[in-house]
N, C-alpha and C. Protein backbone atom coordinates (compact mmCIF):
# COMPACT_ATOMS: atom_id res chain seq x y z
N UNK A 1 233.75 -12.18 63.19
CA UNK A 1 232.93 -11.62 64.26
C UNK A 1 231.52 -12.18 64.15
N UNK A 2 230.56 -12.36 65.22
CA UNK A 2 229.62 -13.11 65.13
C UNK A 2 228.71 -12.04 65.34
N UNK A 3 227.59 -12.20 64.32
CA UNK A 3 226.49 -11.49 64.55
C UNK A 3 225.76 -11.33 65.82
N UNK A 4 225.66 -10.27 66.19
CA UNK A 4 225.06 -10.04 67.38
C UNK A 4 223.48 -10.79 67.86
N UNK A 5 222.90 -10.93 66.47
CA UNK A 5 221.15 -11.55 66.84
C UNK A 5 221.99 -12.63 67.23
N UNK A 6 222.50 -13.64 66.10
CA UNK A 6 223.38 -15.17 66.33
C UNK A 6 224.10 -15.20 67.86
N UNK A 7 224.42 -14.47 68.34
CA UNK A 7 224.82 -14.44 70.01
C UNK A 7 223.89 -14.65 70.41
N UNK A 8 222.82 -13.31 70.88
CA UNK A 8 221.72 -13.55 71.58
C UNK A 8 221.05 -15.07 71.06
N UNK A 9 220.60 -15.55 69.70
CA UNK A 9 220.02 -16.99 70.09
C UNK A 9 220.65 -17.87 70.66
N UNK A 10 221.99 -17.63 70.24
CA UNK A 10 223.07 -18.89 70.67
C UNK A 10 223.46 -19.13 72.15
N UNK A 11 222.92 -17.84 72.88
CA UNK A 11 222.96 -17.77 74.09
C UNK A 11 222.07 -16.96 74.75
N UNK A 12 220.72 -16.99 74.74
CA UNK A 12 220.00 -16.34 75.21
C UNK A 12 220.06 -16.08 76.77
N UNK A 13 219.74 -14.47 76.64
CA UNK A 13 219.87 -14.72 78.09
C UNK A 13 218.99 -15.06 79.35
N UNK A 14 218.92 -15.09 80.68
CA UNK A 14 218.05 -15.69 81.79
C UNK A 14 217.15 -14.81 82.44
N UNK A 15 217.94 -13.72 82.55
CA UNK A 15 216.98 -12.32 83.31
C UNK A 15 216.58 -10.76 82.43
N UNK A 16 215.97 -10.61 83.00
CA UNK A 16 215.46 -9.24 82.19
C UNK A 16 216.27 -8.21 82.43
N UNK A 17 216.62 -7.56 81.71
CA UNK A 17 217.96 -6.25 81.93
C UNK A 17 217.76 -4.89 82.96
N UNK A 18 216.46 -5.00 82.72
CA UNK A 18 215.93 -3.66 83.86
C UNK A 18 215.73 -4.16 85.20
N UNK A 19 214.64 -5.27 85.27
CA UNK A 19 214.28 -5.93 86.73
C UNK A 19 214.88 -7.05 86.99
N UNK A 20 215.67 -7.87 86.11
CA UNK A 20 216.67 -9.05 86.63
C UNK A 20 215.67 -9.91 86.70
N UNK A 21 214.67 -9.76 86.24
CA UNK A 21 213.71 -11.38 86.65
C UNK A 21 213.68 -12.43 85.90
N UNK A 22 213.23 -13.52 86.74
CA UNK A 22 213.64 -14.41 85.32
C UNK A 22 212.41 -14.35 83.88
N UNK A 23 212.87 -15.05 82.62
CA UNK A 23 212.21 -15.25 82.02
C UNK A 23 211.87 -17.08 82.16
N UNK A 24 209.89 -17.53 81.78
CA UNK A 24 209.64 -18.27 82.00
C UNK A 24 209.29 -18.82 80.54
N UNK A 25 209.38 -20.21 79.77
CA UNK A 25 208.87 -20.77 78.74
C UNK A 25 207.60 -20.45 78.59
N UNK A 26 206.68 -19.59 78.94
CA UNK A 26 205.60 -19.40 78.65
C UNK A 26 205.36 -18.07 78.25
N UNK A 27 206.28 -17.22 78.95
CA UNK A 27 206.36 -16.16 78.11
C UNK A 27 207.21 -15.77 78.01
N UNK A 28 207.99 -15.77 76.27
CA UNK A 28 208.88 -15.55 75.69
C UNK A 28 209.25 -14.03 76.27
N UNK A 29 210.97 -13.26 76.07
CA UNK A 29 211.48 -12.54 76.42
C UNK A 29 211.08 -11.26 75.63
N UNK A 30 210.88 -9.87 75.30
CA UNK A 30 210.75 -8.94 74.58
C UNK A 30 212.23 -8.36 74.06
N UNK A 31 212.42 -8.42 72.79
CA UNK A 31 213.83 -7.89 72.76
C UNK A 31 214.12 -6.08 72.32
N UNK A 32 215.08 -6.00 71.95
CA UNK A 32 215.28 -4.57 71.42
C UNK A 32 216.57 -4.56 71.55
N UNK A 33 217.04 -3.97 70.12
CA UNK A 33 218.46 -3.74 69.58
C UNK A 33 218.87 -2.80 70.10
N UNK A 34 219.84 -2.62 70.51
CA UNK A 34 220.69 -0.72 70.83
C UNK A 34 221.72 -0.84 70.66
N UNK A 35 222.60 -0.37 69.90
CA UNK A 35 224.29 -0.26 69.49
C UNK A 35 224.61 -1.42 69.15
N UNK A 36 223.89 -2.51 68.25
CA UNK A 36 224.41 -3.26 67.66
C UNK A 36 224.55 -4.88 68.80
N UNK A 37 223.83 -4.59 70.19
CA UNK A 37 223.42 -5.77 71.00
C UNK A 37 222.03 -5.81 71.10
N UNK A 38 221.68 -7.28 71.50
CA UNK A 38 219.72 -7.33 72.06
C UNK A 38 220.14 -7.24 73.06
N UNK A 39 219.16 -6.39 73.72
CA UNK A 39 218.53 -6.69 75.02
C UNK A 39 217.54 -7.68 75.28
N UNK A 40 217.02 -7.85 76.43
CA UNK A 40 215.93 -8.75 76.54
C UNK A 40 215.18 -8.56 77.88
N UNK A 41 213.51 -8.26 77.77
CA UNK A 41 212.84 -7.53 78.68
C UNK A 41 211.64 -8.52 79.36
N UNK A 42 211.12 -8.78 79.97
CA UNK A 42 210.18 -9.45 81.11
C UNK A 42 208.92 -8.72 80.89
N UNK A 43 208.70 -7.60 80.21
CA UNK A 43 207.80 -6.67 80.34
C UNK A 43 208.02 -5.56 79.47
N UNK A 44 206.06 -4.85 78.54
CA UNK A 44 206.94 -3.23 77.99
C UNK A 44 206.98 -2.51 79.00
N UNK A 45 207.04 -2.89 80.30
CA UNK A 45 207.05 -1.28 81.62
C UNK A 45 208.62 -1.56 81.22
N UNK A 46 209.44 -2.71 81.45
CA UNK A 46 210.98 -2.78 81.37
C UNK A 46 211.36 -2.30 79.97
N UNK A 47 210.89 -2.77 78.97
CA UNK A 47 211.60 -2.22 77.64
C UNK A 47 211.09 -0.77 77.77
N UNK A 48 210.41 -0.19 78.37
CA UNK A 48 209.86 1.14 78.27
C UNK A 48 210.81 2.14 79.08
N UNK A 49 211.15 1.35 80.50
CA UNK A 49 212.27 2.20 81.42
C UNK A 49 213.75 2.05 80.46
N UNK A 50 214.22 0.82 79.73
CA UNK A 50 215.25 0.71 79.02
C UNK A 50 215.52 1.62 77.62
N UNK A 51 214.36 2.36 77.31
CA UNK A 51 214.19 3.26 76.11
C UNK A 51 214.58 4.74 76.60
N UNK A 52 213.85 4.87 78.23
CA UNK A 52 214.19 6.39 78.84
C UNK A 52 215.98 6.43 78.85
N UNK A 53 216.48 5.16 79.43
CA UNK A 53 217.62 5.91 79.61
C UNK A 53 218.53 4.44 79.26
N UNK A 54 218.85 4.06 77.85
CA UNK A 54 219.84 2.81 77.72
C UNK A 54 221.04 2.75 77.74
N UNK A 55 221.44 3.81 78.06
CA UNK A 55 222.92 3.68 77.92
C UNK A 55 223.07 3.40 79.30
N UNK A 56 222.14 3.61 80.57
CA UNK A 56 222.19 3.05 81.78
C UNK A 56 222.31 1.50 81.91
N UNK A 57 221.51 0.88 81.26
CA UNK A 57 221.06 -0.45 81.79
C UNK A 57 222.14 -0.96 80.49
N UNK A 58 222.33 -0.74 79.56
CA UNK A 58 223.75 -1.42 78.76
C UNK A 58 224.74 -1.63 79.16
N UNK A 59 225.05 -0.85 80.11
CA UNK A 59 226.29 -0.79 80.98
C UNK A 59 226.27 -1.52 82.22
N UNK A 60 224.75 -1.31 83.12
CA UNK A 60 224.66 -2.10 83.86
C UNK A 60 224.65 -4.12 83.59
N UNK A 61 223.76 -4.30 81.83
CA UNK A 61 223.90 -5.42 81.55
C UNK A 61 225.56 -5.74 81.90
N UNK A 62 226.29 -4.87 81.16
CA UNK A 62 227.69 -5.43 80.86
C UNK A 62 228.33 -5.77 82.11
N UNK A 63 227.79 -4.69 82.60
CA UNK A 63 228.68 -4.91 84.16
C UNK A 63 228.68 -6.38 85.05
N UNK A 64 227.49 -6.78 84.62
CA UNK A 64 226.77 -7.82 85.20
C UNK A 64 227.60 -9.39 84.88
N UNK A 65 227.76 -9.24 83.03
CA UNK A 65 228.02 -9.49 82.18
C UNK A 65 229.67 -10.10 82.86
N UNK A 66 230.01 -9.21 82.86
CA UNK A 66 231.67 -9.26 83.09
C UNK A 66 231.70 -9.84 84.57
N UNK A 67 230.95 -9.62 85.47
CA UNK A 67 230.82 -10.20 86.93
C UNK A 67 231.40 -8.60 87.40
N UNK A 68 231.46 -7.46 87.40
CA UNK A 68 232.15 -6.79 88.00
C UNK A 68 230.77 -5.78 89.06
């Protein structure tokens, strides 16, 4: 099984999990662990809405994730 950080570098992802925006080479992504995945945030207003309620936007990542 592959470490979860080793995913996220190995495949970082493109948009921010709360607002979907992109991330730009100039400013790096904000991360934060929850159940053993990173997230990755555009902003602390986004890692801040992703702290109120994560089991929302984990699911929504996944959903995303999966194409469904």
């Amino acid at each position: 099984m592959t470490d979860p950080f080793e995913k996220y570098v190995a495949s970082p992802p493109k948009k921010c999990t709360v607002c979907g925006g992109p991330f730009s080479p100039e400013k790096p992504a904000i991360t934060k662990e929850f159940t053993g995945e990173y997230y990755a945030f555009c902003s602390a207003e986004c890692m801040g809405a992703f702290e109120g309620d994560p089991e929302k936007f984990a699911r929504l990542d996944e959903e995303d994730e999966n194409g469904d």
